[in-house]
N, C-alpha and C. Protein backbone atom coordinates (compact mmCIF):
# COMPACT_ATOMS: atom_id res chain seq x y z
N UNK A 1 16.45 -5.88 -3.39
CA UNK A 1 15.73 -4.73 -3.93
C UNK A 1 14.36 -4.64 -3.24
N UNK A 2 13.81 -3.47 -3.06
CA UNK A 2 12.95 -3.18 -2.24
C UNK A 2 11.85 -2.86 -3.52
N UNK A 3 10.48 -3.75 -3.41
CA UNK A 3 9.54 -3.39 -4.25
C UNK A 3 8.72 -2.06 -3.71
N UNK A 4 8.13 -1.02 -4.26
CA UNK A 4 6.97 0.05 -3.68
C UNK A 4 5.92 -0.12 -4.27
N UNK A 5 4.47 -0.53 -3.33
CA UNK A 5 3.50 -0.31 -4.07
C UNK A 5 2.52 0.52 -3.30
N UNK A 6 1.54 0.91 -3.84
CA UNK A 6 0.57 2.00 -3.35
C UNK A 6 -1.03 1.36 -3.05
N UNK A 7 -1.57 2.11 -2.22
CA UNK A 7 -3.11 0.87 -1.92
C UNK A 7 -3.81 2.16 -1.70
N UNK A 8 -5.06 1.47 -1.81
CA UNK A 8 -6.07 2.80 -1.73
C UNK A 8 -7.02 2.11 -0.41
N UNK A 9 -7.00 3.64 0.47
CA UNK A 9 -8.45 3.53 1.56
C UNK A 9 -9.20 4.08 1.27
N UNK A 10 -10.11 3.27 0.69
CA UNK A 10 -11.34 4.13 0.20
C UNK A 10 -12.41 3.35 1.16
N UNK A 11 -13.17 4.56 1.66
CA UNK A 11 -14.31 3.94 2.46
C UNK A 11 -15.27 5.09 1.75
N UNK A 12 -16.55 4.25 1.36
CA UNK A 12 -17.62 4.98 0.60
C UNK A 12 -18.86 4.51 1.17
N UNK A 13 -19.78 5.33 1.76
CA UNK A 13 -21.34 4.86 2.81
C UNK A 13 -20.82 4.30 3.77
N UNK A 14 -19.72 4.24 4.46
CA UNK A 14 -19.22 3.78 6.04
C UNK A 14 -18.91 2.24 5.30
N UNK A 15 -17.92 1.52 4.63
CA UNK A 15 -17.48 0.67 4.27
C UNK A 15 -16.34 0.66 3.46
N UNK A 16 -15.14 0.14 3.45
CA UNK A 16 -13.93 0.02 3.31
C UNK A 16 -14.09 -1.20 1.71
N UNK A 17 -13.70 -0.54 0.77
CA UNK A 17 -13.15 -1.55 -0.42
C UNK A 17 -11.85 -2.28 -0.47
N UNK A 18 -12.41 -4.03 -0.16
CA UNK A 18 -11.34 -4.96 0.03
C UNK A 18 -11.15 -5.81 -1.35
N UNK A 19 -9.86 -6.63 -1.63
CA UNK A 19 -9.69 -6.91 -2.86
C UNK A 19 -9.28 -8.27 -2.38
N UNK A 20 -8.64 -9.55 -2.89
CA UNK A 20 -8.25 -10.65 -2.47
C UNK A 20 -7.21 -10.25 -2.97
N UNK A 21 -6.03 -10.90 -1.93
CA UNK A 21 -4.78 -10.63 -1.78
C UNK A 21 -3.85 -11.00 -2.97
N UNK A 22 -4.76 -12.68 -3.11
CA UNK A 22 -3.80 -13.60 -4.26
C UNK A 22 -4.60 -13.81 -5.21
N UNK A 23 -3.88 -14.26 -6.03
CA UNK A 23 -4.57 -14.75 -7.01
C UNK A 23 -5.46 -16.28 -6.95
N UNK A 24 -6.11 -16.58 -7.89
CA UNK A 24 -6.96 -17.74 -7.32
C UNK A 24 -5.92 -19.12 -7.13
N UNK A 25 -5.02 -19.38 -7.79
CA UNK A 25 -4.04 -20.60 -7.65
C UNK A 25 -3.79 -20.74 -6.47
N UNK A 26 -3.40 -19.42 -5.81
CA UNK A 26 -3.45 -19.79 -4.41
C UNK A 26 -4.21 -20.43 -3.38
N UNK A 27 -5.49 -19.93 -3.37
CA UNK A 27 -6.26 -20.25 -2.59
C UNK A 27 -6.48 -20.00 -1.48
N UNK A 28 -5.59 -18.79 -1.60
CA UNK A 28 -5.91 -17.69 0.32
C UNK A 28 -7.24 -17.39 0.30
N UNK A 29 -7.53 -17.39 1.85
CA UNK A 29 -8.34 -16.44 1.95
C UNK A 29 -8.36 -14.83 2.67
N UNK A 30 -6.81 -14.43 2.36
CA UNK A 30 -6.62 -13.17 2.85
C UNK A 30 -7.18 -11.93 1.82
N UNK A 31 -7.41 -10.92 2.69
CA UNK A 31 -8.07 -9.72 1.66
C UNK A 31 -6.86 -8.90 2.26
N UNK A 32 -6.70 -7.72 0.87
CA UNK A 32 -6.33 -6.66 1.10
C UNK A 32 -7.01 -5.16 0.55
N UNK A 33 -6.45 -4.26 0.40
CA UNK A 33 -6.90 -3.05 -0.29
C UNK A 33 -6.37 -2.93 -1.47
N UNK A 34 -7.17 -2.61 -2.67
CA UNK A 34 -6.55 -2.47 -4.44
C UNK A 34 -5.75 -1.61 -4.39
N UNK A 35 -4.53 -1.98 -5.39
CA UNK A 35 -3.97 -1.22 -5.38
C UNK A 35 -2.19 -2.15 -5.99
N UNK A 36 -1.34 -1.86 -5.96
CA UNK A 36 -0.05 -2.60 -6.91
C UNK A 36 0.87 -1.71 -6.94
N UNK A 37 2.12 -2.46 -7.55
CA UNK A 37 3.21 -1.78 -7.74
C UNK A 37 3.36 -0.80 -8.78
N UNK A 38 4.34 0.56 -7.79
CA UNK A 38 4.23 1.90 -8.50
C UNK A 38 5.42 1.49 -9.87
N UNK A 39 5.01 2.17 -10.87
CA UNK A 39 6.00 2.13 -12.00
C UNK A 39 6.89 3.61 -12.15
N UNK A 40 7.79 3.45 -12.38
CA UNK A 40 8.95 4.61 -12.82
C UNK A 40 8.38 5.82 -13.57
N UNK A 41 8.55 6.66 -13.29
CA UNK A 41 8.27 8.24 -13.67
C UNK A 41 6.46 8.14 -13.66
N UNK A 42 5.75 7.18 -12.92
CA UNK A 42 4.70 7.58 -12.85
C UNK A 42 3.88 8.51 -11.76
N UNK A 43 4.30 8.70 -10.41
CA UNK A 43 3.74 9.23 -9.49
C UNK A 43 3.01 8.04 -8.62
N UNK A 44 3.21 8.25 -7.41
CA UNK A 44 2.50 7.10 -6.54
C UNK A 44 1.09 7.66 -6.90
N UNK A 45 0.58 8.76 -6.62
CA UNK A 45 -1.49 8.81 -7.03
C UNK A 45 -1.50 8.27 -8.39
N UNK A 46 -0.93 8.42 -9.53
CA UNK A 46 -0.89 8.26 -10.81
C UNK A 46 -1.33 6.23 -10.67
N UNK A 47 -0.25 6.02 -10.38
CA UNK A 47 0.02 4.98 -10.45
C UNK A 47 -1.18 3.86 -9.62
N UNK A 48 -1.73 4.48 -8.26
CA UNK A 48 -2.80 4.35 -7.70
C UNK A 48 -4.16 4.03 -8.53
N UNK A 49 -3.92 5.13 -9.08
CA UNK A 49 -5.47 5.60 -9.70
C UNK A 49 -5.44 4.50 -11.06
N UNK A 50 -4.63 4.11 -11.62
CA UNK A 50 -4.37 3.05 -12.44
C UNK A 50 -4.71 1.78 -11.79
N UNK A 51 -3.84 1.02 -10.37
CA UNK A 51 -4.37 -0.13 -10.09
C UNK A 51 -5.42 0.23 -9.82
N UNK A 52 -6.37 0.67 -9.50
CA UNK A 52 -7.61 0.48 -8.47
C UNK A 52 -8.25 0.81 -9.95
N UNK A 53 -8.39 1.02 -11.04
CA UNK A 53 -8.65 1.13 -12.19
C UNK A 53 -9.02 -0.47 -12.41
N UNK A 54 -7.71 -0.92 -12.65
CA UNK A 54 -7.56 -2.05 -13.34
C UNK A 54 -8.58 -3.16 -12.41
N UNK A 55 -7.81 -2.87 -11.20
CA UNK A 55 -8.33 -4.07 -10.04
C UNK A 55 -10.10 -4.09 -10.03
N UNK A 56 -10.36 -2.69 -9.78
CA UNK A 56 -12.04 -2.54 -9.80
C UNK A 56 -13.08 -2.59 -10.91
N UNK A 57 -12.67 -1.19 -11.60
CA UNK A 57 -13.33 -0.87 -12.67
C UNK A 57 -13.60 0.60 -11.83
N UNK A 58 -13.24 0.72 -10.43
CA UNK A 58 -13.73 2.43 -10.26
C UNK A 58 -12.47 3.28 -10.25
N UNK A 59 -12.77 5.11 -10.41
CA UNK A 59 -12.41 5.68 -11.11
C UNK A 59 -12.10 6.34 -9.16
N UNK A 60 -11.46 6.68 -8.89
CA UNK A 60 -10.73 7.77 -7.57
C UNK A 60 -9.90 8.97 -7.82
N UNK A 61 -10.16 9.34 -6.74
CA UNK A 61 -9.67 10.31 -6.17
C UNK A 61 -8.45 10.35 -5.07
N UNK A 62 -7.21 10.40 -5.84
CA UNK A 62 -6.21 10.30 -4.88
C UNK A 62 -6.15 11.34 -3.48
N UNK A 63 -6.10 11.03 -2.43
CA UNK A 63 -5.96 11.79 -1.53
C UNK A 63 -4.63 11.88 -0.41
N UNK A 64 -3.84 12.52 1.04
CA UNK A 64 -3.17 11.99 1.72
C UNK A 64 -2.93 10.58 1.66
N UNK A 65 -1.41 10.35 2.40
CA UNK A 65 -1.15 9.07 2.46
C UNK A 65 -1.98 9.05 4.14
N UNK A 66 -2.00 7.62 4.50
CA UNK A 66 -2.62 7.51 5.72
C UNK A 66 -1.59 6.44 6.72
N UNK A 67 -0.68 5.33 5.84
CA UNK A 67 -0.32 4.26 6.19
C UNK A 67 1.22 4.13 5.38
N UNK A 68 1.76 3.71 6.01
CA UNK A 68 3.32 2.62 5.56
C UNK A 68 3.16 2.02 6.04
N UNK A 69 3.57 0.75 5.35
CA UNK A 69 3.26 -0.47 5.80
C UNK A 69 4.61 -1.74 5.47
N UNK A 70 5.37 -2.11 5.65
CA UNK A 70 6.31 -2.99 5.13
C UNK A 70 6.32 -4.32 5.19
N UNK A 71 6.63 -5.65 4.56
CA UNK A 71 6.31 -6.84 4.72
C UNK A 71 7.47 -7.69 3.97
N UNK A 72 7.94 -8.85 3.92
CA UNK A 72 9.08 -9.49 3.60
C UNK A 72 8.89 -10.89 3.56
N UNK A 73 9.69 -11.85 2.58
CA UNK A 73 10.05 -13.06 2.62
C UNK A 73 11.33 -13.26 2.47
N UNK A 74 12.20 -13.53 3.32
CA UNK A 74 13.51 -13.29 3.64
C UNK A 74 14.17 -14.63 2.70
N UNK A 75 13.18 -15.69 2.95
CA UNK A 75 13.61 -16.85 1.96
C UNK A 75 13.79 -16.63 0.38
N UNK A 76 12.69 -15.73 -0.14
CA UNK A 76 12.44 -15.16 -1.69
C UNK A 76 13.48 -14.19 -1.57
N UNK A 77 14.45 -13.52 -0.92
CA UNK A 77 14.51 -12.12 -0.96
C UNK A 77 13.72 -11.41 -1.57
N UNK A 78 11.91 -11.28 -1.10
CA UNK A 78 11.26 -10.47 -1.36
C UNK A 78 10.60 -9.27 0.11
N UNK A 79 11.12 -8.20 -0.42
CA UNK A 79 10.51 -6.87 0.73
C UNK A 79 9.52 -5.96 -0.13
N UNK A 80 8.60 -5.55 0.41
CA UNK A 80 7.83 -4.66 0.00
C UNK A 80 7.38 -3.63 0.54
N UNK A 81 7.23 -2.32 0.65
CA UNK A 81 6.75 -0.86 1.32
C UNK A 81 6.19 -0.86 0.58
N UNK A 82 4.81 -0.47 1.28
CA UNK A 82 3.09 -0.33 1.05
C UNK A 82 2.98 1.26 1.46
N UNK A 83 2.57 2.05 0.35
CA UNK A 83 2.21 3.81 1.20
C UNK A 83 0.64 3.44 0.89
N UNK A 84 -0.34 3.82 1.61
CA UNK A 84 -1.51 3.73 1.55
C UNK A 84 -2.11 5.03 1.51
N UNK A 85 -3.13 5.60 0.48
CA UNK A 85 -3.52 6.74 0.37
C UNK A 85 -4.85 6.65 0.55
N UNK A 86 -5.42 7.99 1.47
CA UNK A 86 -7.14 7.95 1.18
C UNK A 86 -7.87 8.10 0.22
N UNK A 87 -8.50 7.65 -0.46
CA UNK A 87 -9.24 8.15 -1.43
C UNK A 87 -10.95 8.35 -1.89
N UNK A 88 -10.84 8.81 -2.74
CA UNK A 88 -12.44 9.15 -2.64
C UNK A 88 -13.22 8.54 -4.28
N UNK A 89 -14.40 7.61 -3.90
CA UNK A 89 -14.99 7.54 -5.26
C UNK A 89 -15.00 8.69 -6.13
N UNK A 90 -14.57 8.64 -7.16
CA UNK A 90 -15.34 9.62 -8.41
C UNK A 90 -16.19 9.26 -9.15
N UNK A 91 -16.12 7.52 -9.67
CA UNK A 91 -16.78 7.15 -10.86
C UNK A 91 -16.69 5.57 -10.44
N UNK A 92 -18.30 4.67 -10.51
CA UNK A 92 -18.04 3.88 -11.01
C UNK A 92 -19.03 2.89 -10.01
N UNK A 93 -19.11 1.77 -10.15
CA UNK A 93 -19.58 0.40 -9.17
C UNK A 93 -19.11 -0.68 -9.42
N UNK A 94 -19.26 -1.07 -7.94
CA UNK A 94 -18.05 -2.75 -8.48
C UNK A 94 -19.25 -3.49 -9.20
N UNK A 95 -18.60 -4.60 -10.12
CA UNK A 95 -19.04 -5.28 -11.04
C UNK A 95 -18.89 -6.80 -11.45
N UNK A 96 -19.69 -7.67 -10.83
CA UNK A 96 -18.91 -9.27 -11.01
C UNK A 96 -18.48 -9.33 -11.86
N UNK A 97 -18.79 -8.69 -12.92
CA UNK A 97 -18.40 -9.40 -14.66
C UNK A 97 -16.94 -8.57 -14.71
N UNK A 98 -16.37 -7.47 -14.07
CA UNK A 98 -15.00 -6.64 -14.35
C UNK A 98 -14.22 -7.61 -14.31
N UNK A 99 -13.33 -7.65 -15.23
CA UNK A 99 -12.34 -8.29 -15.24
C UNK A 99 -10.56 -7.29 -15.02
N UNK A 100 -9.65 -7.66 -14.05
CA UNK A 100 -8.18 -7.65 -13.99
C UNK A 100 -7.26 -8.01 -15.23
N UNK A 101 -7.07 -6.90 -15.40
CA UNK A 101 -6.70 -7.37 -16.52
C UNK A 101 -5.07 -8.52 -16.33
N UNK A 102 -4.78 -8.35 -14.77
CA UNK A 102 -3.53 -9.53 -14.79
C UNK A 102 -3.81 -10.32 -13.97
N UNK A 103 -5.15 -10.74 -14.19
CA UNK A 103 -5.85 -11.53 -13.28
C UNK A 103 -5.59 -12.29 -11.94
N UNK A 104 -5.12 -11.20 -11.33
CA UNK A 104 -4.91 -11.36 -9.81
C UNK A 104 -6.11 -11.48 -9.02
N UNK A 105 -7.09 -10.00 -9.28
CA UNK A 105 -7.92 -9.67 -8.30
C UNK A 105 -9.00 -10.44 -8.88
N UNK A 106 -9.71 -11.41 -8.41
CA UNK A 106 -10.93 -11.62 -8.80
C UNK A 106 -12.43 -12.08 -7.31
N UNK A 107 -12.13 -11.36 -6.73
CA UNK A 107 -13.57 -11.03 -5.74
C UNK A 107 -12.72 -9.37 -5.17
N UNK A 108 -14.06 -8.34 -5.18
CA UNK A 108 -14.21 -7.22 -4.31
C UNK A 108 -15.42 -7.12 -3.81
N UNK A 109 -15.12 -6.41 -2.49
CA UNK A 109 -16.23 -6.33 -1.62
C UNK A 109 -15.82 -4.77 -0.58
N UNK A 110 -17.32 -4.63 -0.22
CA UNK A 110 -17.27 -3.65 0.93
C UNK A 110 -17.61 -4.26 1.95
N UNK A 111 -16.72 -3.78 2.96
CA UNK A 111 -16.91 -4.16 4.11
C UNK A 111 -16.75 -2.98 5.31
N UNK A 112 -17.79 -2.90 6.17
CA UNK A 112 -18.32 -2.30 7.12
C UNK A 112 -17.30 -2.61 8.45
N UNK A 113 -16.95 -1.81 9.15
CA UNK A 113 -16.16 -1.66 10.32
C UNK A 113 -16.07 -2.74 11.02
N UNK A 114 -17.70 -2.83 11.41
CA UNK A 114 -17.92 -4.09 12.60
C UNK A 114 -17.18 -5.33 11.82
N UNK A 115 -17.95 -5.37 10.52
CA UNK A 115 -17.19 -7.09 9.91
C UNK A 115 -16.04 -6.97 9.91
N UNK A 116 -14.87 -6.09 9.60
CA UNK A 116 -13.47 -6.11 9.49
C UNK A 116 -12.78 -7.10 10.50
N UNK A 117 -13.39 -7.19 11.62
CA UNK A 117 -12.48 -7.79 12.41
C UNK A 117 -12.99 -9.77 12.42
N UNK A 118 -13.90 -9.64 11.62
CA UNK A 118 -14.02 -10.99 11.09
C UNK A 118 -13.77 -11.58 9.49
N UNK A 119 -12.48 -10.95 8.78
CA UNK A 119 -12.27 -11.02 7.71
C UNK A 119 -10.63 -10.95 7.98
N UNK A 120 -10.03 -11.75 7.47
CA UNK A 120 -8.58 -12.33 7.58
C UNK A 120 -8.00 -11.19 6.54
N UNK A 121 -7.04 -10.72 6.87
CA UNK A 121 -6.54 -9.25 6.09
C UNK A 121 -5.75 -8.55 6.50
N UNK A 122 -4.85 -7.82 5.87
CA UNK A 122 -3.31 -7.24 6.32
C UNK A 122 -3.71 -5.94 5.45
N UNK A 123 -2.60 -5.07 5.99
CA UNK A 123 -2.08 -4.98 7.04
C UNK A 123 -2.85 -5.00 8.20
N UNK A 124 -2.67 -5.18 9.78
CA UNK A 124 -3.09 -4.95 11.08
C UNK A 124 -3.58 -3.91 11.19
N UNK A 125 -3.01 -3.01 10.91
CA UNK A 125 -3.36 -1.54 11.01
C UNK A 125 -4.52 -0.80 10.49
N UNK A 126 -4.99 -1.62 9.51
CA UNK A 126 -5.98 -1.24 8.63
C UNK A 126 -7.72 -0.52 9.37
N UNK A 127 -8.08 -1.52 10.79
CA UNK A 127 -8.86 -0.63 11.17
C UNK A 127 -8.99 0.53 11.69
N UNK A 128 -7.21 0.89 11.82
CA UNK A 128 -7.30 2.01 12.61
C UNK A 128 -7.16 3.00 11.96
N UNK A 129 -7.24 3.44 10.81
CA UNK A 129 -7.10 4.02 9.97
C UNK A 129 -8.21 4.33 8.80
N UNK A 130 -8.49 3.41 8.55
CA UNK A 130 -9.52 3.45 7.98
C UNK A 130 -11.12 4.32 8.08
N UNK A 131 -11.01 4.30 9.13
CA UNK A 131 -12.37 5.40 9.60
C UNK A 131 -11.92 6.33 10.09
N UNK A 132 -11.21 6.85 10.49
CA UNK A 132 -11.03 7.82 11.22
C UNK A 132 -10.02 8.68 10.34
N UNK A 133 -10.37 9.79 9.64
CA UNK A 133 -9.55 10.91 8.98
C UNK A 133 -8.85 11.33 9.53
N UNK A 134 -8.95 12.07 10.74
CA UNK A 134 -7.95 12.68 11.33
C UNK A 134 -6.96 12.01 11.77
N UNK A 135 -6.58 10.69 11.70
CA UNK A 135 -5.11 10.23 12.32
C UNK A 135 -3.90 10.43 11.32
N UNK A 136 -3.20 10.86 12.10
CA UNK A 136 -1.71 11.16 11.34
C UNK A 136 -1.24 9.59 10.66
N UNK A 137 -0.44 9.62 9.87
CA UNK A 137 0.05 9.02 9.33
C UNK A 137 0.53 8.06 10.17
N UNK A 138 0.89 6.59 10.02
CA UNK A 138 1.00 5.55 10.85
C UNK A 138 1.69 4.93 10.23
N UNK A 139 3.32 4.32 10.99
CA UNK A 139 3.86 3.25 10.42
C UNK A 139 3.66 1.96 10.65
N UNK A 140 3.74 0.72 10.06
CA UNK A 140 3.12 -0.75 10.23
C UNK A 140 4.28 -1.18 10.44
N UNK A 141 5.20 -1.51 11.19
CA UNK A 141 6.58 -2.87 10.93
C UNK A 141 6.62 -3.39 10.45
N UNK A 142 7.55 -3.63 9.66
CA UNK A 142 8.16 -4.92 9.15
C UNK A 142 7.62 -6.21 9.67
N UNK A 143 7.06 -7.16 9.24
CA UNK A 143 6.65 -8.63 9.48
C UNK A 143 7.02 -9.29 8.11
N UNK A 144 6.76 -10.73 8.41
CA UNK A 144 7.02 -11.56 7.44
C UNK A 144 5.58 -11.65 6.79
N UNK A 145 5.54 -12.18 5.41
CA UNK A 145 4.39 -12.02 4.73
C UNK A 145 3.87 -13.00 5.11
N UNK A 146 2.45 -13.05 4.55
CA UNK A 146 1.40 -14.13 5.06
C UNK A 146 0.65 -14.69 3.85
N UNK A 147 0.26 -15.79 4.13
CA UNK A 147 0.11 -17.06 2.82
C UNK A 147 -1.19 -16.66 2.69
């Protein structure tokens, strides 16, 4: 079974909102973009605007998708398709004290173009997309997931 989840590119003052990938048991230090799996009869923006809710505490603006992205553990039989949408602040500031409520996400940060490429983080694709509005939609390949 193929999981779908939705991520948000939100870049607000020329900086991209990153989330930690895992939870703390893990002990990665990979970042990604907020965002989780879509639920049934909800709408991928719907459903968006909910994680990045939960994950942050801020309030968006669903916009275009920008990204597909796919990733797998062939050992778990786990696959996942990532649609990534732009979005725009409406409401809100990140907050040390916010809490997840399924306590996955616990560090967010903005991060600025130049640092991106010194911050360990998936998808690949992510800088190219990220600043630049006008690129059409972009698919990511299939890879195996990362710890």
């Amino acid at each position: 079974m193929i999981r779908l989840a939705v991520r948000a590119v939100l870049v607000h003052q020329s900086r991209l909102l990153m989330v930690n990938a895992y939870g703390p048991a893990h002990g990665s230090d990979l970042w990604c973009l907020p965002g989780g799996g879509a639920e049934p009869h909800e709408g991928l923006p719907g459903s968006l605007r909910r994680e990045v809710l939960e994950e942050t505490g801020l309030e968006v603006r669903v916009d275009a998708p920008c990204l597909v992205n796919e990733f797998h553990d062939p050992a778990r039989g786990f696959h996942q398709v990532e649609v990534f949408f732009r979005c725009r602040l409406r409401r809100g500031a990140l907050n040390e004290a916010w809490r997840d409520p399924e306590g996955i996400v616990t560090r967010r940060r903005w991060v600025a173009r130049e640092e991106l490429a010194g911050v360990r983080h998936k998808p690949d694709a992510l800088a190219a997309v990220a600043w630049d509005d006008a690129a059409p939609l972009r698919y990511d390949p299939l890879e195996r997931i990362v710890p």
